[in-house]
N, C-alpha and C. Protein backbone atom coordinates (compact mmCIF):
# COMPACT_ATOMS: atom_id res chain seq x y z
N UNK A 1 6.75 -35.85 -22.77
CA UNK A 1 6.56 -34.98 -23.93
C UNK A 1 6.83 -33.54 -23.51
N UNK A 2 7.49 -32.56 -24.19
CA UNK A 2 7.96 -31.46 -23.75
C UNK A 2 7.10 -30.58 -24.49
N UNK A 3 6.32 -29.72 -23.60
CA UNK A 3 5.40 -28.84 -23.43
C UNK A 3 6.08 -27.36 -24.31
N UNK A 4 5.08 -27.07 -25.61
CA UNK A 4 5.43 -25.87 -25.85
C UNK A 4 4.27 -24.85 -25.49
N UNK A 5 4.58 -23.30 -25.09
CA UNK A 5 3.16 -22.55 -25.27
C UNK A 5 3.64 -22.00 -26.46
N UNK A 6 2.28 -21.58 -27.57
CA UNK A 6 2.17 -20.96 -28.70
C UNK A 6 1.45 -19.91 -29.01
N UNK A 7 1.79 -18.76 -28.67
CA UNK A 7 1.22 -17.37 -28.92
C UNK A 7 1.47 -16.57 -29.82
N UNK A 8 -0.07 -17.52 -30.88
CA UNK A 8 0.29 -16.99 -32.35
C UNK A 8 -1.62 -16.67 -32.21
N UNK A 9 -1.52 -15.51 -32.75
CA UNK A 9 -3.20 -15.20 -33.43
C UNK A 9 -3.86 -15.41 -34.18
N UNK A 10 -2.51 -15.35 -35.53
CA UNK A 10 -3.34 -15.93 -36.49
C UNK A 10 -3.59 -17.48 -36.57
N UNK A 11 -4.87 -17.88 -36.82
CA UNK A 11 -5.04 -19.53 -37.25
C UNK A 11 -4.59 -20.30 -38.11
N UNK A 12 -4.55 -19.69 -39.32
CA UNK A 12 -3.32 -20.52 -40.26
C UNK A 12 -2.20 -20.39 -39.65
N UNK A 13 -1.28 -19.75 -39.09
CA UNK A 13 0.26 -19.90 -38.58
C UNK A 13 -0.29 -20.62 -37.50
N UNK A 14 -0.61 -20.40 -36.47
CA UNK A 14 -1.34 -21.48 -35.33
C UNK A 14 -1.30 -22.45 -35.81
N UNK A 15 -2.37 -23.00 -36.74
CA UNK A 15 -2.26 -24.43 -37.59
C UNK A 15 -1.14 -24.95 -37.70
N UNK A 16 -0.26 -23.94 -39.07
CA UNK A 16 0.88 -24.82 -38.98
C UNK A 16 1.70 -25.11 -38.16
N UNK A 17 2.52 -24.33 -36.98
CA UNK A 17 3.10 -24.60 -35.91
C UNK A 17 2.62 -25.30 -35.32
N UNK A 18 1.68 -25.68 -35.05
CA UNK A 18 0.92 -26.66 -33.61
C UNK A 18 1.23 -28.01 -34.72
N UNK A 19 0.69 -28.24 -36.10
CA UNK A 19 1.24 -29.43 -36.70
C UNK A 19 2.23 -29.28 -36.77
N UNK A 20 3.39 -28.80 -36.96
CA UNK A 20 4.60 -28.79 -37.34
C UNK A 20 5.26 -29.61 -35.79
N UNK A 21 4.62 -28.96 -34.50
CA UNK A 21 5.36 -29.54 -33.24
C UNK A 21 4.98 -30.41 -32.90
N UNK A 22 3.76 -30.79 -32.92
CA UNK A 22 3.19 -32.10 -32.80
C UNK A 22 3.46 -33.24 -33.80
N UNK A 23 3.90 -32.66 -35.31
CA UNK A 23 4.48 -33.80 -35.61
C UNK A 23 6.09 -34.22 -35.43
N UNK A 24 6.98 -33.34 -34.53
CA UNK A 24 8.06 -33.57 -33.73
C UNK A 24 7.99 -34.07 -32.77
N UNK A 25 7.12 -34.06 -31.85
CA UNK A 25 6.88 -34.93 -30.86
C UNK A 25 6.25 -33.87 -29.52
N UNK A 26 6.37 -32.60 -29.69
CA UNK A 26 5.98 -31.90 -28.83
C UNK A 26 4.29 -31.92 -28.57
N UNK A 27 4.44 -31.39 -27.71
CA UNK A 27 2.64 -31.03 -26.92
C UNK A 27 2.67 -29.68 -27.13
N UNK A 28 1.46 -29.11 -27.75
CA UNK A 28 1.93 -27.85 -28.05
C UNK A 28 0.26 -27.09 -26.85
N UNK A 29 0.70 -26.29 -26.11
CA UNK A 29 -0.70 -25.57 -25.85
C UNK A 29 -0.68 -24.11 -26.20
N UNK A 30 -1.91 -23.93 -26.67
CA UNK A 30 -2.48 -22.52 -26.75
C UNK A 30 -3.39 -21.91 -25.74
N UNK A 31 -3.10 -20.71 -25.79
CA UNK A 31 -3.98 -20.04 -24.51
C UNK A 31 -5.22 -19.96 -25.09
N UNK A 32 -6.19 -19.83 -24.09
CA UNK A 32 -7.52 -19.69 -24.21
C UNK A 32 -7.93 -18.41 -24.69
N UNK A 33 -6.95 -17.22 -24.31
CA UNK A 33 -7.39 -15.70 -24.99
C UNK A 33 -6.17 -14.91 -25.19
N UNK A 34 -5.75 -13.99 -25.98
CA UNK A 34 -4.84 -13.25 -26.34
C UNK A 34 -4.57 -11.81 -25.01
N UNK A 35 -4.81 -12.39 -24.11
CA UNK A 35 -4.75 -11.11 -23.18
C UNK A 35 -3.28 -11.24 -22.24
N UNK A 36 -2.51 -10.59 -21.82
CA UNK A 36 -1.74 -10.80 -21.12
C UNK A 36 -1.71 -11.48 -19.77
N UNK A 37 -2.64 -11.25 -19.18
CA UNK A 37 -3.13 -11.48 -17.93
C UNK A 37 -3.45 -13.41 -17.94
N UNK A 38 -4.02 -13.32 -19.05
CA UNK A 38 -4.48 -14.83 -19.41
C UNK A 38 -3.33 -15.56 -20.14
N UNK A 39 -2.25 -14.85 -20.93
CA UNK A 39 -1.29 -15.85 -21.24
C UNK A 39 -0.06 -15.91 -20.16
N UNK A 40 0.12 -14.80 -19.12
CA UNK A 40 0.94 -15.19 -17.74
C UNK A 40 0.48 -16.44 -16.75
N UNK A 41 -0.89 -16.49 -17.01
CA UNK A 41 -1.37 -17.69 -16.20
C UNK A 41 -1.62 -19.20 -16.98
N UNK A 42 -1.71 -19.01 -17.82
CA UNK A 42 -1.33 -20.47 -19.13
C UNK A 42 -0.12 -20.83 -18.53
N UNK A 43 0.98 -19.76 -18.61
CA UNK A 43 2.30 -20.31 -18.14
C UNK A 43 3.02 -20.69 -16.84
N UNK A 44 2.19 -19.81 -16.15
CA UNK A 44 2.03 -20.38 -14.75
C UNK A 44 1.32 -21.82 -14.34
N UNK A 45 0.57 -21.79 -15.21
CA UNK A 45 -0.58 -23.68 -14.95
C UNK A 45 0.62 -24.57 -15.52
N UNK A 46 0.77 -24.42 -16.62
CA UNK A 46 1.52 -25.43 -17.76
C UNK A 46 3.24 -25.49 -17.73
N UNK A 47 3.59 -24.60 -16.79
CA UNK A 47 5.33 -24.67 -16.97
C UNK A 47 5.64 -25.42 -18.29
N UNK A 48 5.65 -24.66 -19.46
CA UNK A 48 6.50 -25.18 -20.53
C UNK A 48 8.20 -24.91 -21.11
N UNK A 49 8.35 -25.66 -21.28
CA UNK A 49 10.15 -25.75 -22.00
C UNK A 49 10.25 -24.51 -22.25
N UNK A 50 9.32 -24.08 -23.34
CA UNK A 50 9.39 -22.90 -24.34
C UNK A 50 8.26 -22.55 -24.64
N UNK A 51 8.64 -20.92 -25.09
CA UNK A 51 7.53 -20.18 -25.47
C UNK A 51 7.60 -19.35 -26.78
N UNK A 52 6.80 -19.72 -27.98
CA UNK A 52 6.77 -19.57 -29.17
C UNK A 52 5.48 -18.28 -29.60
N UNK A 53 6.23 -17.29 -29.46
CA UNK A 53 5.05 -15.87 -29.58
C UNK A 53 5.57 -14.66 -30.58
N UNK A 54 4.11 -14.49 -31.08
CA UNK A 54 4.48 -13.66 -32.26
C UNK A 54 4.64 -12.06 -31.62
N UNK A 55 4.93 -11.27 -32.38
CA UNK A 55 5.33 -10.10 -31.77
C UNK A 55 4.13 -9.04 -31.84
N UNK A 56 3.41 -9.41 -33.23
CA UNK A 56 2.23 -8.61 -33.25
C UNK A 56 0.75 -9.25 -33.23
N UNK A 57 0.99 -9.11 -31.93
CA UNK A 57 -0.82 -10.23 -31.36
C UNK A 57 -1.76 -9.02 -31.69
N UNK A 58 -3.02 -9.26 -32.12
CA UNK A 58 -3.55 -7.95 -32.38
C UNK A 58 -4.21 -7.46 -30.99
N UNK A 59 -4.51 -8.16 -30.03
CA UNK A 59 -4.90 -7.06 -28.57
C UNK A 59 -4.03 -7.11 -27.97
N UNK A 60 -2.59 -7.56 -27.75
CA UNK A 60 -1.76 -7.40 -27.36
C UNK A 60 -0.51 -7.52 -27.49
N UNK A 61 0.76 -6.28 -26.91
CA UNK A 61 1.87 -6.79 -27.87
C UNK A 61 2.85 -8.05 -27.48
N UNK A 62 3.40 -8.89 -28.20
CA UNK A 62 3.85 -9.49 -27.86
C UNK A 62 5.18 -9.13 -26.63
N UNK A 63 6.01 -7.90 -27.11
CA UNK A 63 7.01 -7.88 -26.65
C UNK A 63 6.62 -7.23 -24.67
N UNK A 64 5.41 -6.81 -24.97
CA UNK A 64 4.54 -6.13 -23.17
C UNK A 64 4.70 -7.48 -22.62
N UNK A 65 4.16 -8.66 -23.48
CA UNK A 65 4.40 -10.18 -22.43
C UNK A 65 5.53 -10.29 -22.11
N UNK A 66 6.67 -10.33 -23.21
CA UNK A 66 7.69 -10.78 -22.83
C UNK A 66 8.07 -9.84 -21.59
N UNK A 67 8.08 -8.65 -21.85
CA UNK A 67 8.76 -7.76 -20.59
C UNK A 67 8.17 -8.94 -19.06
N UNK A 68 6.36 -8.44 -19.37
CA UNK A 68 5.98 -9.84 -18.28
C UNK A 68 6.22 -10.80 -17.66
N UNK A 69 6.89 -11.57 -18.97
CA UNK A 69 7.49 -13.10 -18.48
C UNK A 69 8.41 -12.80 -17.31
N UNK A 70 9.36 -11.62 -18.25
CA UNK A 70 11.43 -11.71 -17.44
C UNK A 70 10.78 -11.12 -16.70
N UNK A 71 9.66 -9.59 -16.31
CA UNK A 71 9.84 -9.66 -14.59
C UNK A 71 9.06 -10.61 -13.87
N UNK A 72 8.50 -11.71 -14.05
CA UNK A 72 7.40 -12.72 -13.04
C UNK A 72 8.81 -13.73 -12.60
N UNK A 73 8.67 -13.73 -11.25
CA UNK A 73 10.16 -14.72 -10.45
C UNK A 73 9.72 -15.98 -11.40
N UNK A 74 8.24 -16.69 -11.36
CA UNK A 74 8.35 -18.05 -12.00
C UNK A 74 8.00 -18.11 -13.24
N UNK A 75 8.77 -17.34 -13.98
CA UNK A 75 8.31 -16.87 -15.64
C UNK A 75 9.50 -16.86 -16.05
N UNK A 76 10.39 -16.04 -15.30
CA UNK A 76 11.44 -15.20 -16.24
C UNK A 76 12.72 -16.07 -16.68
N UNK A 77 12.90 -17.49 -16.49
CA UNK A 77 13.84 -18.13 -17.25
C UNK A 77 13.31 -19.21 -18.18
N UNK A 78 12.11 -19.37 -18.73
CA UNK A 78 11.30 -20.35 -19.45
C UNK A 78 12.18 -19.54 -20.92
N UNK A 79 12.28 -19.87 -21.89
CA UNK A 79 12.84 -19.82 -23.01
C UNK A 79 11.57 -19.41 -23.76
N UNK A 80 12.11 -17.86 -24.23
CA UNK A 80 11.21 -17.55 -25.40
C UNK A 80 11.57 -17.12 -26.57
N UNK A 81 10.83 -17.77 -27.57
CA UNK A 81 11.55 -17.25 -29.32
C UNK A 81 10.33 -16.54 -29.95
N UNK A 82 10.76 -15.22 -30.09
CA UNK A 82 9.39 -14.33 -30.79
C UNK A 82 9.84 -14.39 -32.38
N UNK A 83 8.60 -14.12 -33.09
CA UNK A 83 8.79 -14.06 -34.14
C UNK A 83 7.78 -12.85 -35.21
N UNK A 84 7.98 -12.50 -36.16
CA UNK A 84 7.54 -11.52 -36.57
C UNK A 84 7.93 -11.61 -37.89
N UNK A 85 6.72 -11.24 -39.17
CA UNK A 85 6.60 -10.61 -40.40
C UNK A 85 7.84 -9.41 -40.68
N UNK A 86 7.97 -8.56 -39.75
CA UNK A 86 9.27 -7.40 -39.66
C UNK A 86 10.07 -7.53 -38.95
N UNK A 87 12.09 -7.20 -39.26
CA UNK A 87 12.69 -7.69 -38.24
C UNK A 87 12.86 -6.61 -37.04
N UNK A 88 12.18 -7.30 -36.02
CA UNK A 88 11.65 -6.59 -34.95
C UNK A 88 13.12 -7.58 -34.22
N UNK A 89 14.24 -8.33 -34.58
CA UNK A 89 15.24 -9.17 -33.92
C UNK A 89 15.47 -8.06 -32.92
N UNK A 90 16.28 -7.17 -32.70
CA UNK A 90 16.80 -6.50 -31.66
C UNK A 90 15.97 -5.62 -30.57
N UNK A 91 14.59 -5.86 -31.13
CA UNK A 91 13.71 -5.14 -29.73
C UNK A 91 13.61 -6.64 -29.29
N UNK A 92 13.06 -7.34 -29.76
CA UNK A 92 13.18 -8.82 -29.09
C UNK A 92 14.03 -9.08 -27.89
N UNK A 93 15.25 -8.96 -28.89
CA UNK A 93 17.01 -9.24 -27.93
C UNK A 93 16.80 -8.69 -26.93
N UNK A 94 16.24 -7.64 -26.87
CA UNK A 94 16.20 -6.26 -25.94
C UNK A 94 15.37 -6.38 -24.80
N UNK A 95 14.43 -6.81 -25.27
CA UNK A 95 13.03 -7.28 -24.56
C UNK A 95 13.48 -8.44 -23.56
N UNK A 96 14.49 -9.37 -23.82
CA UNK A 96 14.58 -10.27 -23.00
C UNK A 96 14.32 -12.25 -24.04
N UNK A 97 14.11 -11.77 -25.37
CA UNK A 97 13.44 -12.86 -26.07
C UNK A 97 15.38 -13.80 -26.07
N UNK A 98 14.87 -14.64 -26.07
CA UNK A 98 16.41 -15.93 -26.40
C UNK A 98 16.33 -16.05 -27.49
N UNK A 99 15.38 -15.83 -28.61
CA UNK A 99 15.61 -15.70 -30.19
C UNK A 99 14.43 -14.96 -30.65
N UNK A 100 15.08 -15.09 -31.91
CA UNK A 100 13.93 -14.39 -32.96
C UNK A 100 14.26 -15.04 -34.48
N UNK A 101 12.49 -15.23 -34.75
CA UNK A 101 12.60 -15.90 -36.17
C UNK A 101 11.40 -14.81 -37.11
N UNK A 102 12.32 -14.21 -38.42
CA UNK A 102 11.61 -13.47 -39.23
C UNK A 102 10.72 -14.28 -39.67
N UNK A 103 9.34 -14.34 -40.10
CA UNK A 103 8.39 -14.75 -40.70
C UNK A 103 8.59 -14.33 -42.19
N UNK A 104 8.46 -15.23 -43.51
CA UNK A 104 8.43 -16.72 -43.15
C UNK A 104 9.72 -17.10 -42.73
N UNK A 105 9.91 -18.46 -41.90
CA UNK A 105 10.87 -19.06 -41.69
C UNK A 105 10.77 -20.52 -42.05
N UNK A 106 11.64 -21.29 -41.99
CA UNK A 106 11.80 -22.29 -42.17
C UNK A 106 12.14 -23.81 -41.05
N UNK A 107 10.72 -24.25 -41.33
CA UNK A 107 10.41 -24.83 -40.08
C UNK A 107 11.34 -26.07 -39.33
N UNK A 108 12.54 -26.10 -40.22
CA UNK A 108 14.08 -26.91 -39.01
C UNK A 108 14.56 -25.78 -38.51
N UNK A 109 14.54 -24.70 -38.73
CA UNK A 109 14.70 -23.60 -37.98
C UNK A 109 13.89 -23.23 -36.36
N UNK A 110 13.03 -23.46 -36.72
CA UNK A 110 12.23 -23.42 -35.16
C UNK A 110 12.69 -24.96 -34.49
N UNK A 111 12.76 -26.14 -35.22
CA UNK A 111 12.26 -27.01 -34.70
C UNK A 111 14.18 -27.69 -33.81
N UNK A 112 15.18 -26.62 -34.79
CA UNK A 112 16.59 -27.10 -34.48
C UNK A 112 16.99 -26.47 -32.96
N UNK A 113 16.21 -25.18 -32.78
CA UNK A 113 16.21 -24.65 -31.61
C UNK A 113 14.98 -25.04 -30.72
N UNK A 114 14.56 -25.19 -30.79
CA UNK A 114 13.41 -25.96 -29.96
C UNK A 114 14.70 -27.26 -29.40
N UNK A 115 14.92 -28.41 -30.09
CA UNK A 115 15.61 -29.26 -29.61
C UNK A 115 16.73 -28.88 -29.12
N UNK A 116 17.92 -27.92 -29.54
CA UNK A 116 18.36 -27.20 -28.45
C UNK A 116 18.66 -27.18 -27.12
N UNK A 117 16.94 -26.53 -27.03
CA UNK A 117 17.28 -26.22 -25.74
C UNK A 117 16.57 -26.85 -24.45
N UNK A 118 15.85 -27.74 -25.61
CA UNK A 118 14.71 -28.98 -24.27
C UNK A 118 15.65 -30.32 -24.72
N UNK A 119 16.92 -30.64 -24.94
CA UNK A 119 17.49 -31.88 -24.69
C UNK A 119 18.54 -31.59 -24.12
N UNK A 120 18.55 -31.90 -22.73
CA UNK A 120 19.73 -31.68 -21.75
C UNK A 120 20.01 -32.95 -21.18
């Protein structure tokens, strides 16, 4: 089963994504706290396929992780798709993100890139 992490704050979007991947077949984990420190080490325990994070976490920004991810040696090629209410697409790009999905989106949209890039 191919491991997603999901760094979303809010609980209704949480909800639906975690059902939405789990009813694709994925394992979806969430971190235990919204802190940077604590979602570099989720990803360090769990090596997942991909990483599904919103851009505006409210204690932290999404795009400070991403910088995180690309400089950590065993971080920085895991696949991440941020997403955001505003199109924040080109700080993303910028940031190092492999996509970006405006909120709302449409969930064969996450789920066409997700398969992508975990069936090799």
């Amino acid at each position: 089963m191919k491991k997603i992490l999901l760094v979303e704050d809010d609980k209704t979007m949480q909800s639906l994504i975690k059902t939405l991947l789990e009813f694709e077949g994925f394992l979806t984990i969430l971190p235990s706290e919204m802190q940077t420190r604590v979602i570099l080490e989720e990803i360090k325990n769990t090596n997942p396929e991909a990483i599904i994070m919103d851009v505006n976490l409210r204690q932290v920004s999404g795009l400070e992780v991403l910088t995180e991810i690309r400089n950590c040696e065993e971080t920085k090629t895991i696949k991440v798709m941020m997403s955001s209410g505003l199109d924040r697409r080109d700080d993303c790009l910028k940031a190092g993100a492999d996509g970006f999905l405006q909120k709302p989106y449409m969930p064969d949209q996450l789920i066409n890139w997700l398969k992508s890039i975990t069936e090799s």
